[in-house]
PDB file of N, CA and C in Angstrom:
ATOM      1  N   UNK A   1      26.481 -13.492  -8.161  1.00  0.00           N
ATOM      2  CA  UNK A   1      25.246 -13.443  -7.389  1.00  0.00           C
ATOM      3  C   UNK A   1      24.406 -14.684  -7.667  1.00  0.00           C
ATOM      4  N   UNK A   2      23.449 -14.922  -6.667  1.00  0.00           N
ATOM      5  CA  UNK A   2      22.729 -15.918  -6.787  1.00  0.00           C
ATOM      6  C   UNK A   2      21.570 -16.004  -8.053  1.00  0.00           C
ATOM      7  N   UNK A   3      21.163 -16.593  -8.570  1.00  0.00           N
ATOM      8  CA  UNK A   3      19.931 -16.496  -9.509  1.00  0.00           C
ATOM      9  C   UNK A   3      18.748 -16.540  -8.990  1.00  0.00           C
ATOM     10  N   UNK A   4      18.774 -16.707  -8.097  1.00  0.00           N
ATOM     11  CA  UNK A   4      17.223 -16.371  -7.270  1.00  0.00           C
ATOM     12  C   UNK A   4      17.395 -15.026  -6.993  1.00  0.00           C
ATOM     13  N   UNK A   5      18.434 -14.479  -6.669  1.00  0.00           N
ATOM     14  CA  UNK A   5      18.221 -12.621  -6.223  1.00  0.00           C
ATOM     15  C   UNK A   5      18.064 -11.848  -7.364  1.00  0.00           C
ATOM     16  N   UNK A   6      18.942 -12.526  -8.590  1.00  0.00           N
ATOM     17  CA  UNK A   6      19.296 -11.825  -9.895  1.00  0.00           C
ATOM     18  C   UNK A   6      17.763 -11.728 -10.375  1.00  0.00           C
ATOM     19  N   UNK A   7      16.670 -12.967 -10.151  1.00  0.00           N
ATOM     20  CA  UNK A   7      15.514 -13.131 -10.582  1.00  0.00           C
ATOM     21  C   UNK A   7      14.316 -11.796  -9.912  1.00  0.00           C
ATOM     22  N   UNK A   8      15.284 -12.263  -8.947  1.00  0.00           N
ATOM     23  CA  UNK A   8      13.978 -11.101  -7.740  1.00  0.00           C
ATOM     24  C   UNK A   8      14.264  -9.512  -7.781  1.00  0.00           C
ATOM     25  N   UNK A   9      15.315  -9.335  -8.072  1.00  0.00           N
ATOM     26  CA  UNK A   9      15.615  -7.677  -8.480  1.00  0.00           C
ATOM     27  C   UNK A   9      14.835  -7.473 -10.132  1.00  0.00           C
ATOM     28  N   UNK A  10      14.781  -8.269 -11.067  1.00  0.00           N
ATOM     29  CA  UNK A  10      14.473  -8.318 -12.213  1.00  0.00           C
ATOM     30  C   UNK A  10      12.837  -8.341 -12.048  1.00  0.00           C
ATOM     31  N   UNK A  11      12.301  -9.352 -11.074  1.00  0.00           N
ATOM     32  CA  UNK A  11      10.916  -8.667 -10.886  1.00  0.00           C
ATOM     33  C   UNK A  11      10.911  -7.780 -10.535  1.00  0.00           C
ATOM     34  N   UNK A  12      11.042  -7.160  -9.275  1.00  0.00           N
ATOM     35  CA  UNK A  12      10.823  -6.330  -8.761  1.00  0.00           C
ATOM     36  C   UNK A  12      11.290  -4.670  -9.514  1.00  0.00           C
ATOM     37  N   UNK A  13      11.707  -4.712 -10.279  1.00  0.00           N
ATOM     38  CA  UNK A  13      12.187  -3.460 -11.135  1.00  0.00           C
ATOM     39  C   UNK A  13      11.339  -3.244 -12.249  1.00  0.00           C
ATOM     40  N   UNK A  14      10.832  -4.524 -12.612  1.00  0.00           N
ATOM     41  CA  UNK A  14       9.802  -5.015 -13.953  1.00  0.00           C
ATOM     42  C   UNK A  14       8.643  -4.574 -13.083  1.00  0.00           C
ATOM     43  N   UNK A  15       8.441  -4.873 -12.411  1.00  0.00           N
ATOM     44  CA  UNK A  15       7.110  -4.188 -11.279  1.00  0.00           C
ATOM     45  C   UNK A  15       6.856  -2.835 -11.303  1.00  0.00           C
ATOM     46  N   UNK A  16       7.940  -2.052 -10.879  1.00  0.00           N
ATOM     47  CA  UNK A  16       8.014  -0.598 -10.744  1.00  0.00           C
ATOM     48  C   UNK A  16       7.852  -0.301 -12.065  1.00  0.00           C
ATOM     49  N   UNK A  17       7.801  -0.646 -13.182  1.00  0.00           N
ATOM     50  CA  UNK A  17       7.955   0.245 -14.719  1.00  0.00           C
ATOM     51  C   UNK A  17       6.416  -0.285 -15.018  1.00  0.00           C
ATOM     52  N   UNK A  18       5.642  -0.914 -14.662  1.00  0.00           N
ATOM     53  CA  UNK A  18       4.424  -1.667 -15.036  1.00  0.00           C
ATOM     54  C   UNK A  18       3.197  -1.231 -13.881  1.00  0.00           C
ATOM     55  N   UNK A  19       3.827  -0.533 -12.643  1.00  0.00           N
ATOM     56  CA  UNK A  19       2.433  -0.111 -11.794  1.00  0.00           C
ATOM     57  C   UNK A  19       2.877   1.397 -12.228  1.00  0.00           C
ATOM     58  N   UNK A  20       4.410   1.767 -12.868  1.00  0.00           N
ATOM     59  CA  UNK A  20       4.149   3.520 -12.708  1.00  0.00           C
ATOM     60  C   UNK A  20       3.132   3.560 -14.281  1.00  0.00           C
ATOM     61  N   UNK A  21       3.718   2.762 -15.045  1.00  0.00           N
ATOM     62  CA  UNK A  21       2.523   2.979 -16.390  1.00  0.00           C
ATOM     63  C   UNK A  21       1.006   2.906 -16.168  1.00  0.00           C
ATOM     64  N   UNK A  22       0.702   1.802 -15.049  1.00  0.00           N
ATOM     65  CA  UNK A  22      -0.635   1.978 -14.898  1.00  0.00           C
ATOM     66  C   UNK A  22      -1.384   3.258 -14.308  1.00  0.00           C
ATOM     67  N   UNK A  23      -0.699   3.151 -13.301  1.00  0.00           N
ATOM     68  CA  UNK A  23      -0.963   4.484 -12.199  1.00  0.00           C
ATOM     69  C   UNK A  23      -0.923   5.677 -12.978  1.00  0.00           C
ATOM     70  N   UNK A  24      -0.258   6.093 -14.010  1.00  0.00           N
ATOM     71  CA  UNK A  24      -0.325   7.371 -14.716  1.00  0.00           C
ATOM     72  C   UNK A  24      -1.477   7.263 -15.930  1.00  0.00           C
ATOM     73  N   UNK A  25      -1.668   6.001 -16.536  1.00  0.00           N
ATOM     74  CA  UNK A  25      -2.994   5.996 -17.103  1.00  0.00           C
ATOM     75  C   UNK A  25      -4.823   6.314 -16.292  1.00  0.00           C
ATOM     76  N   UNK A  26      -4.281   6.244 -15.159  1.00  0.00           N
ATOM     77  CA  UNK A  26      -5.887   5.911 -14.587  1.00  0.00           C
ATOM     78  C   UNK A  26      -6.022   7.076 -14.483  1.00  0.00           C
ATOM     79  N   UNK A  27      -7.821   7.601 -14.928  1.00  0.00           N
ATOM     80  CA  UNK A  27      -8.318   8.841 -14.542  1.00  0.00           C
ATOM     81  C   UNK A  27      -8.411   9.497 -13.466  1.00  0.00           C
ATOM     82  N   UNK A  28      -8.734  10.855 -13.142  1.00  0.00           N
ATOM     83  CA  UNK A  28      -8.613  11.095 -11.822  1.00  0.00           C
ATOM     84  C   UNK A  28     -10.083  10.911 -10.938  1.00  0.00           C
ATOM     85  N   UNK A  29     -11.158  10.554 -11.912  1.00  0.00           N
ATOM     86  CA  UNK A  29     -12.108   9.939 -11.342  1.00  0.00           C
ATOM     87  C   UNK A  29     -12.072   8.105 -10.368  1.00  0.00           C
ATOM     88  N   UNK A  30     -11.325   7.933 -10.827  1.00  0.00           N
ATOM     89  CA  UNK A  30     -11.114   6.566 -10.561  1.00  0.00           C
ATOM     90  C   UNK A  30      -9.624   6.173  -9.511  1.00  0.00           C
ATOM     91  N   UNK A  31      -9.067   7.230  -9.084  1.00  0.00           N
ATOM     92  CA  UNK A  31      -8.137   7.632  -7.689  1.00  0.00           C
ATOM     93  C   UNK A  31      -8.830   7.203  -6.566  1.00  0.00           C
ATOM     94  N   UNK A  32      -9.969   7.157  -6.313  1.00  0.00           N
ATOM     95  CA  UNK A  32     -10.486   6.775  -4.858  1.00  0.00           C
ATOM     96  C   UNK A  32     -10.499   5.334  -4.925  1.00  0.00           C
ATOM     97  N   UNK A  33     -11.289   4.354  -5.959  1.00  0.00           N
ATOM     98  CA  UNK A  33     -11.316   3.021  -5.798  1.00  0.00           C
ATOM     99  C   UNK A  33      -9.588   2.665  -5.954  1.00  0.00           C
ATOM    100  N   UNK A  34      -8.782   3.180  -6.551  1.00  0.00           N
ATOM    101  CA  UNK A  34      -7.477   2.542  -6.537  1.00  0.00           C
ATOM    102  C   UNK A  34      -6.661   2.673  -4.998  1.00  0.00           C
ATOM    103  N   UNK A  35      -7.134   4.019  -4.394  1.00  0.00           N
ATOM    104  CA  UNK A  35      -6.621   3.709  -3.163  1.00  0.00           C
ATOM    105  C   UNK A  35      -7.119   2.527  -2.358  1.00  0.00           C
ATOM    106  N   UNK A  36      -8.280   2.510  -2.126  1.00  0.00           N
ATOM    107  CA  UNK A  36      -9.224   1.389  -1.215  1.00  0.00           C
ATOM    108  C   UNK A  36      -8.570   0.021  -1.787  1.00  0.00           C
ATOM    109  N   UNK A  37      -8.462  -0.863  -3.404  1.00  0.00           N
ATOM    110  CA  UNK A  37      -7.886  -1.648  -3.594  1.00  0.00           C
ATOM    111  C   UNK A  37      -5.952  -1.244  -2.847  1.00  0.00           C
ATOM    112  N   UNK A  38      -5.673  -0.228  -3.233  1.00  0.00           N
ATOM    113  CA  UNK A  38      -4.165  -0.332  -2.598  1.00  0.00           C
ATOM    114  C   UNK A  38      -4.109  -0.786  -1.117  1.00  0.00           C
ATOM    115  N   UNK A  39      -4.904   0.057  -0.629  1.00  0.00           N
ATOM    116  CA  UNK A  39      -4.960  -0.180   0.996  1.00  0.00           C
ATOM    117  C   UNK A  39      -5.340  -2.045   1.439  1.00  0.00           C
ATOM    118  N   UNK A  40      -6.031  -2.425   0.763  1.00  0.00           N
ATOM    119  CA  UNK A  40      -6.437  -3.884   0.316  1.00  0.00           C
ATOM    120  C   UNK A  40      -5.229  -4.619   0.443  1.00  0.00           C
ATOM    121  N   UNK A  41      -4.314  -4.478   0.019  1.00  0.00           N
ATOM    122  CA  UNK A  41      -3.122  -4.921  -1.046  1.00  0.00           C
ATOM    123  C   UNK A  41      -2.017  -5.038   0.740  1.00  0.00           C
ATOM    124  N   UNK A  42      -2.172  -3.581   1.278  1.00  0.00           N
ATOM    125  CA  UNK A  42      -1.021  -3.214   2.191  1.00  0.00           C
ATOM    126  C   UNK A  42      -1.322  -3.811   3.301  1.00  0.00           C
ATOM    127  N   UNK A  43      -2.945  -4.025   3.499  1.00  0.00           N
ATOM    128  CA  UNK A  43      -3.337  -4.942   4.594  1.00  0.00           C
ATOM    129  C   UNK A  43      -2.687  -6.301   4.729  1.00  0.00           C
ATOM    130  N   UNK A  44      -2.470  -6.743   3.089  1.00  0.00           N
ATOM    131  CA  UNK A  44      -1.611  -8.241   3.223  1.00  0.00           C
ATOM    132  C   UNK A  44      -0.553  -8.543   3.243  1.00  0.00           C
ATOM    133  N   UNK A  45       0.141  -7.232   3.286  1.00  0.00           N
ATOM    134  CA  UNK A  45       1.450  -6.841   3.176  1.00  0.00           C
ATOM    135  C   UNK A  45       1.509  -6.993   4.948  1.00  0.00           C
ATOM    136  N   UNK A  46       0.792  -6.157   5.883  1.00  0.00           N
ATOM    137  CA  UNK A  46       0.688  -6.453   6.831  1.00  0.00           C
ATOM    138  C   UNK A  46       0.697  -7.524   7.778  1.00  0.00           C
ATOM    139  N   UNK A  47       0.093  -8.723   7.390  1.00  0.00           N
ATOM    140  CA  UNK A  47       0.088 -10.056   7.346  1.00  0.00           C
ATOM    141  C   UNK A  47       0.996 -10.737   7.220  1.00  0.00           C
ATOM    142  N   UNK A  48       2.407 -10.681   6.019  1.00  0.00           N
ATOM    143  CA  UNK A  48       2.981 -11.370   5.765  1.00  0.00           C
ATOM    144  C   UNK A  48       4.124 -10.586   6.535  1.00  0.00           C
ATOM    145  N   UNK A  49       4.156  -9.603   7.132  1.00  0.00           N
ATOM    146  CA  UNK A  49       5.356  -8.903   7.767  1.00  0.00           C
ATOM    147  C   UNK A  49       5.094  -9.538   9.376  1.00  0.00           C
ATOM    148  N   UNK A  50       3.952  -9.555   9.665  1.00  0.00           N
ATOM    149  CA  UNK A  50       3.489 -10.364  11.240  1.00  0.00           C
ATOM    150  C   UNK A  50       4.199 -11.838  10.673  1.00  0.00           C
ATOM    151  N   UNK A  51       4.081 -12.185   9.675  1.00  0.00           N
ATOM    152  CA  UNK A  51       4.346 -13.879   9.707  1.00  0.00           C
ATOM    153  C   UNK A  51       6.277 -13.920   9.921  1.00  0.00           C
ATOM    154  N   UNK A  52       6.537 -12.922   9.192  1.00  0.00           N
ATOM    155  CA  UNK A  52       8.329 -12.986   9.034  1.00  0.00           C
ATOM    156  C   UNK A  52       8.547 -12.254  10.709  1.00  0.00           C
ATOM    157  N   UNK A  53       8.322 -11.445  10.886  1.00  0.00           N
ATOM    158  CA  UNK A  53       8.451 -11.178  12.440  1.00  0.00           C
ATOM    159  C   UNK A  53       8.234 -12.168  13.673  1.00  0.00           C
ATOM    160  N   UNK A  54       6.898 -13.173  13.346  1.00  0.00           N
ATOM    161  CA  UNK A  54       6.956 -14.173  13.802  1.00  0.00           C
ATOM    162  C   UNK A  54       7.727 -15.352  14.287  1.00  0.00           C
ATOM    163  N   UNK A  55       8.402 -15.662  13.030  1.00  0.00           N
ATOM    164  CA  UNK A  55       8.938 -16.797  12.734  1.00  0.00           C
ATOM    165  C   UNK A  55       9.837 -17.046  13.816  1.00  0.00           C
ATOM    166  N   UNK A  56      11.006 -15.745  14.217  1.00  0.00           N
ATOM    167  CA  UNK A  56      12.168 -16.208  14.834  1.00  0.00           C
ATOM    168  C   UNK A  56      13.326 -16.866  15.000  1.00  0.00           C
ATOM    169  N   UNK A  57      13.415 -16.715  13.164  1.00  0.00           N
ATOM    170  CA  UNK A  57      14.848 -17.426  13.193  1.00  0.00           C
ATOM    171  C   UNK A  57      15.891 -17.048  13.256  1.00  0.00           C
ATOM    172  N   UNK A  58      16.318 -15.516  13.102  1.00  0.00           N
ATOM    173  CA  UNK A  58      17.293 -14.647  13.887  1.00  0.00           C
ATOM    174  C   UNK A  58      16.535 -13.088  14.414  1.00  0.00           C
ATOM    175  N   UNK A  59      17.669 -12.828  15.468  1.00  0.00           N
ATOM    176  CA  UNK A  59      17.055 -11.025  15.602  1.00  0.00           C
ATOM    177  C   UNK A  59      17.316 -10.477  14.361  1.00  0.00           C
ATOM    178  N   UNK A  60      18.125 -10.517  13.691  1.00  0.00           N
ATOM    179  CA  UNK A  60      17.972  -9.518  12.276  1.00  0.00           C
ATOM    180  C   UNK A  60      16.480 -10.080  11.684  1.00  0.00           C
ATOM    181  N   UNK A  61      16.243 -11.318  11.453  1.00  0.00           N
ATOM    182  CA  UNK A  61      14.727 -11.055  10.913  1.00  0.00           C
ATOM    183  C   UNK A  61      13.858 -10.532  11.145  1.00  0.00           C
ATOM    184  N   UNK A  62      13.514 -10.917  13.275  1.00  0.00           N
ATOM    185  CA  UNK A  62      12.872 -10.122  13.745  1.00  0.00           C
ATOM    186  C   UNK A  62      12.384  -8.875  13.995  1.00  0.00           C
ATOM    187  N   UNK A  63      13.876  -8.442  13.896  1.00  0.00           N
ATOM    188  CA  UNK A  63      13.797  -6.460  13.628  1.00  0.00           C
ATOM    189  C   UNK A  63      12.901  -6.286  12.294  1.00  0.00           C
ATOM    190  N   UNK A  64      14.268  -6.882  11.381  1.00  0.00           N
ATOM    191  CA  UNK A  64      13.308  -6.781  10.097  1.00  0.00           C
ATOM    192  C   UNK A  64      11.945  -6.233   9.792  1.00  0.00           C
ATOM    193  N   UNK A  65      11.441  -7.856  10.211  1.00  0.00           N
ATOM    194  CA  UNK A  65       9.698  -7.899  10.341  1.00  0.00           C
ATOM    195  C   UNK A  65       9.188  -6.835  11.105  1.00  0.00           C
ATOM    196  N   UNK A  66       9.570  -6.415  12.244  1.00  0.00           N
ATOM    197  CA  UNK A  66       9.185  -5.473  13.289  1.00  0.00           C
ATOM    198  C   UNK A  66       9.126  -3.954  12.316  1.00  0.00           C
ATOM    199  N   UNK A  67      10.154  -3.706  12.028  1.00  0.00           N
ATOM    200  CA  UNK A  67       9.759  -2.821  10.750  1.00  0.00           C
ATOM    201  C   UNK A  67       9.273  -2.476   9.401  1.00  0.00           C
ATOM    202  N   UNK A  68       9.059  -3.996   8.721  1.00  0.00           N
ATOM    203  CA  UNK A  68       7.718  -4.201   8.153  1.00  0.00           C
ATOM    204  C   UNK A  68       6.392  -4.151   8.505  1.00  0.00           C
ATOM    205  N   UNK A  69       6.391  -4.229   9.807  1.00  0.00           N
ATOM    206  CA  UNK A  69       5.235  -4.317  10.336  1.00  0.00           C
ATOM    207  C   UNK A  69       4.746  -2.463  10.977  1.00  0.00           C
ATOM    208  N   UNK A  70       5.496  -2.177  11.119  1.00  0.00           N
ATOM    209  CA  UNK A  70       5.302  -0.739  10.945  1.00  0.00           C
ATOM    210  C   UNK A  70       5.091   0.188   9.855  1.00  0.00           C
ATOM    211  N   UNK A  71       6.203  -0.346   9.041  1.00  0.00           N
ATOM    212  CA  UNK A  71       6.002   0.654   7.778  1.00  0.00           C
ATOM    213  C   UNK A  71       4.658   0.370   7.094  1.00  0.00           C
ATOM    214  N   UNK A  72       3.824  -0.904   7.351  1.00  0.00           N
ATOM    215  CA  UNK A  72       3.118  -1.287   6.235  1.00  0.00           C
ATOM    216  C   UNK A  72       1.976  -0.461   7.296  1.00  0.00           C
ATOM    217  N   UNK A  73       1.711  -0.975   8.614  1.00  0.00           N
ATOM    218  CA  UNK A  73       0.930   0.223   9.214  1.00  0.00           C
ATOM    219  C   UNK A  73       0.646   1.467   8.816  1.00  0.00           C
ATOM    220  N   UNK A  74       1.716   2.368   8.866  1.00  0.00           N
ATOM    221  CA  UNK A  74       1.699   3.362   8.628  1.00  0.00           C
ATOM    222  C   UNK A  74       1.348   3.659   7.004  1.00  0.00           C
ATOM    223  N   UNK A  75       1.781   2.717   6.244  1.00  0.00           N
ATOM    224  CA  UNK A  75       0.995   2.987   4.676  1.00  0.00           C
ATOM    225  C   UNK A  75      -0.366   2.739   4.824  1.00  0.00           C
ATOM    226  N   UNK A  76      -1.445   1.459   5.713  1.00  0.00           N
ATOM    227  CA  UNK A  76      -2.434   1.583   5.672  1.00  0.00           C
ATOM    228  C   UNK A  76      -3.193   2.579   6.294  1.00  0.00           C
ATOM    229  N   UNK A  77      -2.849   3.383   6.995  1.00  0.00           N
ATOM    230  CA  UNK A  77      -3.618   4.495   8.011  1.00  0.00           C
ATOM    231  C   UNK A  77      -3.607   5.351   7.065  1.00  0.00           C
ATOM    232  N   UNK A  78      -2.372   5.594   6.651  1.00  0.00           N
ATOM    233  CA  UNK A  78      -2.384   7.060   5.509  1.00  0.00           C
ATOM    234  C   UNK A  78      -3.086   7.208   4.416  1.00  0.00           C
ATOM    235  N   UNK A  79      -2.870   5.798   3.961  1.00  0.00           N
ATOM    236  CA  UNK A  79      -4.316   5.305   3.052  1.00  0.00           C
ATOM    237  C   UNK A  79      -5.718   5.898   2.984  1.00  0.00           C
ATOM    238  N   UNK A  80      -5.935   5.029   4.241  1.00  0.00           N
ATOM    239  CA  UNK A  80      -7.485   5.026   4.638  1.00  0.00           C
ATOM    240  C   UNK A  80      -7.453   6.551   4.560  1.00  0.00           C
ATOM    241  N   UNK A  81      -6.524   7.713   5.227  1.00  0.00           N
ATOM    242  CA  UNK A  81      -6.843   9.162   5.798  1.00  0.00           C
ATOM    243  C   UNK A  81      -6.810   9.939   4.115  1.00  0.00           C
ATOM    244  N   UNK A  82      -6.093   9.363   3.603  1.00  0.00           N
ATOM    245  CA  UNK A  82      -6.605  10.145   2.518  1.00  0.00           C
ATOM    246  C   UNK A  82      -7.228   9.560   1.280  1.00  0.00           C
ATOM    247  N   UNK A  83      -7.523   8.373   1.629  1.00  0.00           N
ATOM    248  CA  UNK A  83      -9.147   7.953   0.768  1.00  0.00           C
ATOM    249  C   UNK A  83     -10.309   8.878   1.358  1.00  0.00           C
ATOM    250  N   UNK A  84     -10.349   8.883   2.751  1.00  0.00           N
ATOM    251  CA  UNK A  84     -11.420  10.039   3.822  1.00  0.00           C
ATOM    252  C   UNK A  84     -11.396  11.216   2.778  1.00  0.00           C
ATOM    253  N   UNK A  85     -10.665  11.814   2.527  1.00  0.00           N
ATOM    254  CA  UNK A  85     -10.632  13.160   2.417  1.00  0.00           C
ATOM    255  C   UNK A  85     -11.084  13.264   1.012  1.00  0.00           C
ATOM    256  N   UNK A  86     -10.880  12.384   0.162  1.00  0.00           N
ATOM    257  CA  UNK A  86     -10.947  12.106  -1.348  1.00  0.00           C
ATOM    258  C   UNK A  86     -12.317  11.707  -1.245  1.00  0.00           C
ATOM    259  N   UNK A  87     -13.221  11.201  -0.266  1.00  0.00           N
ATOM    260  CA  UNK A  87     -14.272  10.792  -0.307  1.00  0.00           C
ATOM    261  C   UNK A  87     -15.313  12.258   0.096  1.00  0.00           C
ATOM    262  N   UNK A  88     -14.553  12.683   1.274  1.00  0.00           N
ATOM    263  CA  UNK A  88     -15.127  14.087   1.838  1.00  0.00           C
ATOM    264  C   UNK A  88     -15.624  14.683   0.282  1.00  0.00           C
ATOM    265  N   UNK A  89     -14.894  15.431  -0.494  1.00  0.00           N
ATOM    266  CA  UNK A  89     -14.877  16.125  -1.374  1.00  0.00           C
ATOM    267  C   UNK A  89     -16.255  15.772  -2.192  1.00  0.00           C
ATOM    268  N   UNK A  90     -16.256  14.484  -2.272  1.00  0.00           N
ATOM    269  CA  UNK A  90     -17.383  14.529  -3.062  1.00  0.00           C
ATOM    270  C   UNK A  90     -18.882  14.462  -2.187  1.00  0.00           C
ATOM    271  N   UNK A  91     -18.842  14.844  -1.008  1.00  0.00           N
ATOM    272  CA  UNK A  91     -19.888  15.311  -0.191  1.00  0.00           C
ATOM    273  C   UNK A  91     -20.696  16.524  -0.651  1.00  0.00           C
ATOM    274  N   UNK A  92     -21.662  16.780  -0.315  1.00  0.00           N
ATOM    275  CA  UNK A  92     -22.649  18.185  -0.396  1.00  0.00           C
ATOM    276  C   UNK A  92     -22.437  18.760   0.813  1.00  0.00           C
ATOM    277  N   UNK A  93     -22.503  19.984   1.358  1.00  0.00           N
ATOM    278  CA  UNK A  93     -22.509  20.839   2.292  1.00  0.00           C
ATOM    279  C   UNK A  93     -23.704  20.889   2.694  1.00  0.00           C
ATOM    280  N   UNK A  94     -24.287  20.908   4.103  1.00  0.00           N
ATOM    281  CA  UNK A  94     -25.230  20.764   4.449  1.00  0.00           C
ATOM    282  C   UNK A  94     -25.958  22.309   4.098  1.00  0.00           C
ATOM    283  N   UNK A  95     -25.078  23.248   4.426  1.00  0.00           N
ATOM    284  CA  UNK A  95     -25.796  24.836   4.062  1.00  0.00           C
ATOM    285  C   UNK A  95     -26.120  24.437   2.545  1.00  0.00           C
ATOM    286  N   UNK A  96     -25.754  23.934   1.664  1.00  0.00           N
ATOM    287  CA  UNK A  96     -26.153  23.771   0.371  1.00  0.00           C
ATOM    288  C   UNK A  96     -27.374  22.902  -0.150  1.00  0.00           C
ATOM    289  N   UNK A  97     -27.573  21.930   1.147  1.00  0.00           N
ATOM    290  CA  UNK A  97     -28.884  21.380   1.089  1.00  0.00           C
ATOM    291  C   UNK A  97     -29.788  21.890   1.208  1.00  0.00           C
ATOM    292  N   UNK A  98     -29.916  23.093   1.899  1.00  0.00           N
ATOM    293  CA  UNK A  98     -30.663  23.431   2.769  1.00  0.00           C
ATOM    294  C   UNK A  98     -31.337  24.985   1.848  1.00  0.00           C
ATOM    295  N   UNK A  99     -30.780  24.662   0.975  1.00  0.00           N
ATOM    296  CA  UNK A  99     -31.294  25.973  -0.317  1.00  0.00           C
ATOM    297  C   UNK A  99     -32.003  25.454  -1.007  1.00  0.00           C
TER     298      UNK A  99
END
């Protein structure tokens, strides 16, 4: 195999053992700002999947990108919908104001 892939599986695996350690340290008070930074994160993920879809240097890239560009969609919507709901919660009820 090449040493650039051998390199890039070796990040990318070193990645996964270093965001699951973080992610299981953080309190559950502090779950809402980590989504909003995640969603942050997937927006540029978004970006760089428009740029490889862009490019056009074969249809396999293009597809590719075309489904980067979806999947990362669909991670930012789901995001945002359940940052909403995580945010809801810490709302007051209006009947509860009103006592």
């Amino acid at each position: 195999m090449n040493e650039t892939i051998l390199f890039s599986i070796y990040i990318f695996v070193l990645a996964i053992f270093v965001g699951f350690e973080v992610i299981t340290k953080v309190p559950p008070l502090l779950h809402t700002p980590l989504m909003s930074g995640s969603n942050a994160i997937s927006g540029i993920t978004i970006v760089g999947a428009l740029i490889s879809a862009g490019a056009g240097h074969s249809t396999l890239g293009q597809i590719l990108g075309m489904l980067a560009v979806i999947s990362a969609t669909i991670n930012v919507v789901g995001g945002f919908m359940v940052t909403d709901r995580m945010l809801e919660m810490f709302k007051k009820d209006k009947k509860q104001e009103a006592k």
